[in-house]
Protein backbone atom coordinates (compact mmCIF):
# COMPACT_ATOMS: atom_id res chain seq x y z
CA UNK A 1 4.23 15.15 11.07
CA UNK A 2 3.64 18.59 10.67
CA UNK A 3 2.06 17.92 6.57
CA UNK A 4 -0.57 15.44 5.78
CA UNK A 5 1.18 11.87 5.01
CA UNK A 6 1.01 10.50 1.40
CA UNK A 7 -0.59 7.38 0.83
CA UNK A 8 -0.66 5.38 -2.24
CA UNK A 9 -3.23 2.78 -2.07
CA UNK A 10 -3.09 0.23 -4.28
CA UNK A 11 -6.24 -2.29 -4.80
CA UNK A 12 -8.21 -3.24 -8.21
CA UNK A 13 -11.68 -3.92 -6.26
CA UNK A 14 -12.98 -0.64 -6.49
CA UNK A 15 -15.42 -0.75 -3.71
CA UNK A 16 -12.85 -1.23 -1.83
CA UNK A 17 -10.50 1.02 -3.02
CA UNK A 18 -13.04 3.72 -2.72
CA UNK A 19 -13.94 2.58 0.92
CA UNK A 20 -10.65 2.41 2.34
CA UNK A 21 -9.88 5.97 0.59
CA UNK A 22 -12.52 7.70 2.43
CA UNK A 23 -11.46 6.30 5.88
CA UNK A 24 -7.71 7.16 5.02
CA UNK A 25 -9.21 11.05 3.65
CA UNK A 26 -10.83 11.25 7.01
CA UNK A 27 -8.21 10.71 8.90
CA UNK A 28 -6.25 13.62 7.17
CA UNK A 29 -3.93 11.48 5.07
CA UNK A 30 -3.43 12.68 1.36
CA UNK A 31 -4.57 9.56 -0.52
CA UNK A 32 -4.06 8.61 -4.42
CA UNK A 33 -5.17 5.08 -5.53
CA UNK A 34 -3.95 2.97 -8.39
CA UNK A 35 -6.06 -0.45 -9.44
CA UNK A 36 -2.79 -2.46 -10.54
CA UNK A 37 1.05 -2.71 -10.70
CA UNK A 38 1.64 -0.57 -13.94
CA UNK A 39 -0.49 2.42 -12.39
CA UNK A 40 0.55 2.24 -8.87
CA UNK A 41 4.51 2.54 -10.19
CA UNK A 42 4.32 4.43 -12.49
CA UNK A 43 2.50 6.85 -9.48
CA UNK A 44 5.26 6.47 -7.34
CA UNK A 45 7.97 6.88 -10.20
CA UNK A 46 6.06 10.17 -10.85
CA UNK A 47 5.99 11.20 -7.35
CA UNK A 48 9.57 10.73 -7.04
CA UNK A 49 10.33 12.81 -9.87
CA UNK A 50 8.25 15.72 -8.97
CA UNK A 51 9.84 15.55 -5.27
CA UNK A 52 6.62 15.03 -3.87
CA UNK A 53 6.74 11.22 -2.39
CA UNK A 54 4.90 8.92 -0.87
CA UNK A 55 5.38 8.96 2.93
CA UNK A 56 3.56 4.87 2.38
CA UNK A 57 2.21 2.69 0.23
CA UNK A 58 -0.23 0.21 1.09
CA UNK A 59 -0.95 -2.51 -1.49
CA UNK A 60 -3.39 -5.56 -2.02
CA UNK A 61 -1.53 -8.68 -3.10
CA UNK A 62 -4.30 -10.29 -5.60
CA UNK A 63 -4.83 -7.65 -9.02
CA UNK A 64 -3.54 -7.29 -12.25
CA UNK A 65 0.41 -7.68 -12.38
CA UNK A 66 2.64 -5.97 -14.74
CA UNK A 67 1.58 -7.92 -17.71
CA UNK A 68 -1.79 -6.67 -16.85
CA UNK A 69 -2.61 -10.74 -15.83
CA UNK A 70 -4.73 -11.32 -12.48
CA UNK A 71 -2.36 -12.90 -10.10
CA UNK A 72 -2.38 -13.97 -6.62
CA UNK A 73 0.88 -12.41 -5.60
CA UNK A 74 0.71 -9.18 -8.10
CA UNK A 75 1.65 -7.29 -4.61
CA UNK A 76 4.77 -8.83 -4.23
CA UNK A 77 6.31 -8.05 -7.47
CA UNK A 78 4.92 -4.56 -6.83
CA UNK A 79 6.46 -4.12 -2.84
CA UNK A 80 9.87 -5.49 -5.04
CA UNK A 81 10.02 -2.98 -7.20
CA UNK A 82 8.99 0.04 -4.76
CA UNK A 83 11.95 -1.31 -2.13
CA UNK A 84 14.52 -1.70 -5.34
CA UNK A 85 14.36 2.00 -6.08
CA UNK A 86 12.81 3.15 -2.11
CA UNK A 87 14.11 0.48 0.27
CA UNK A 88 13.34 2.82 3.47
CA UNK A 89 9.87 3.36 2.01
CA UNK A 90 7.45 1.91 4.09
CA UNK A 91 4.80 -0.86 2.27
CA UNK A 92 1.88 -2.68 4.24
CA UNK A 93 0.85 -5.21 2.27
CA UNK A 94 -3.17 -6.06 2.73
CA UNK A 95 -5.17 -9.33 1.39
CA UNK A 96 -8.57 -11.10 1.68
CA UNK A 97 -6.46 -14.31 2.62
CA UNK A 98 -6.03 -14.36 7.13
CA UNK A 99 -2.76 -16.76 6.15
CA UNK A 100 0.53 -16.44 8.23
CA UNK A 101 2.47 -17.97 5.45
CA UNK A 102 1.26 -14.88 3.35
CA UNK A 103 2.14 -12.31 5.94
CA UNK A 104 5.53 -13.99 6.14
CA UNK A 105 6.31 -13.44 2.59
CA UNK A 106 5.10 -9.86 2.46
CA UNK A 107 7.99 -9.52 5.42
CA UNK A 108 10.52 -11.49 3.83
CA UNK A 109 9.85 -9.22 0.56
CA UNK A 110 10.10 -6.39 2.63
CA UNK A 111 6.63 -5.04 3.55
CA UNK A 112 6.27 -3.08 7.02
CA UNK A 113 3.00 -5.06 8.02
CA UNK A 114 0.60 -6.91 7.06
CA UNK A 115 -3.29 -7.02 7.68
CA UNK A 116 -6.50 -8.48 6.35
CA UNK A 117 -8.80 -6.18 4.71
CA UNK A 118 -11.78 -5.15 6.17
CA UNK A 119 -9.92 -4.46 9.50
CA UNK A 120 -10.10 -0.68 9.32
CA UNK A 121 -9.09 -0.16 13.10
CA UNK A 122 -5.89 -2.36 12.71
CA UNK A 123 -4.95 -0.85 9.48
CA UNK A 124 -5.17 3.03 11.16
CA UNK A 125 -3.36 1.67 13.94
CA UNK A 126 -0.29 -0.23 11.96
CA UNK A 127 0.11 3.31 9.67
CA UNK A 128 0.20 5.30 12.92
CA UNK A 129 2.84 3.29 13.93
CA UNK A 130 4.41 2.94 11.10
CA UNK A 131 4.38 7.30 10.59
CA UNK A 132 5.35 7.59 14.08
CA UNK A 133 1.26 9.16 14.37
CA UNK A 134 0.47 9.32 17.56
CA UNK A 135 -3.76 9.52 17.87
């Protein structure tokens, strides 16, 4: 890619948000964050309207849904809506839970990949794939 990719990341622990930011920034992605459903679409609705969107969105699947309620799966309803209106839009899906049933219904839903936060490494390595980035 000759431009810097555009990430949306989407998690409502900031610490982590904030962490995971930085690494993405220094890797020379563009990076906006969101801490819930309603923010995080209604940044990609705006992107797509001002022609300007997100090359990939990486979500967390425990925050606030889209009646503003804490939910496990928050994510999922998220990664639905996003492949509704972008179905070739690529969405890794991230969570604190290392469960292969949970990864499995990220994938049915849709979702690229799937990793466990705190992997950094693994997480560069599945958007580089994903982008077609070679390192």
């Amino acid at each position: 890619m000759d431009i810097e990719p555009k990430i949306l990341l989407v998690d409502d622990e900031q610490n982590i948000l904030r962490s995971v930011e930085k690494t993405l920034f220094r890797e020379g992605f563009d990076v906006e964050t969101a801490s819930g459903n309603i923010e995080a679409f209604q940044l990609f609705q705006e992107a797509i309207e001002e022609n300007e969107p997100f090359n990939l969105i990486i979500l967390d699947l425990n925050m606030p849904d889209f009646d503003d309620q804490e939910s496990r799966y928050a994510g999922l309803e998220l990664l639905e809506r996003i492949k509704a209106e972008s179905p070739d839009l690529p969405v890794i899906a991230n969570s604190a839970w290392d469960e292969v049933e949970t990864a499995k219904k990220c994938i049915d839903k849709g979702a690229a990949d799937y990793f466990v936060k705190g992997r950094n490494d693994e997480m560069l390595r599945k958007i580089q794939a994903i982008l077609g980035i070679s390192e």
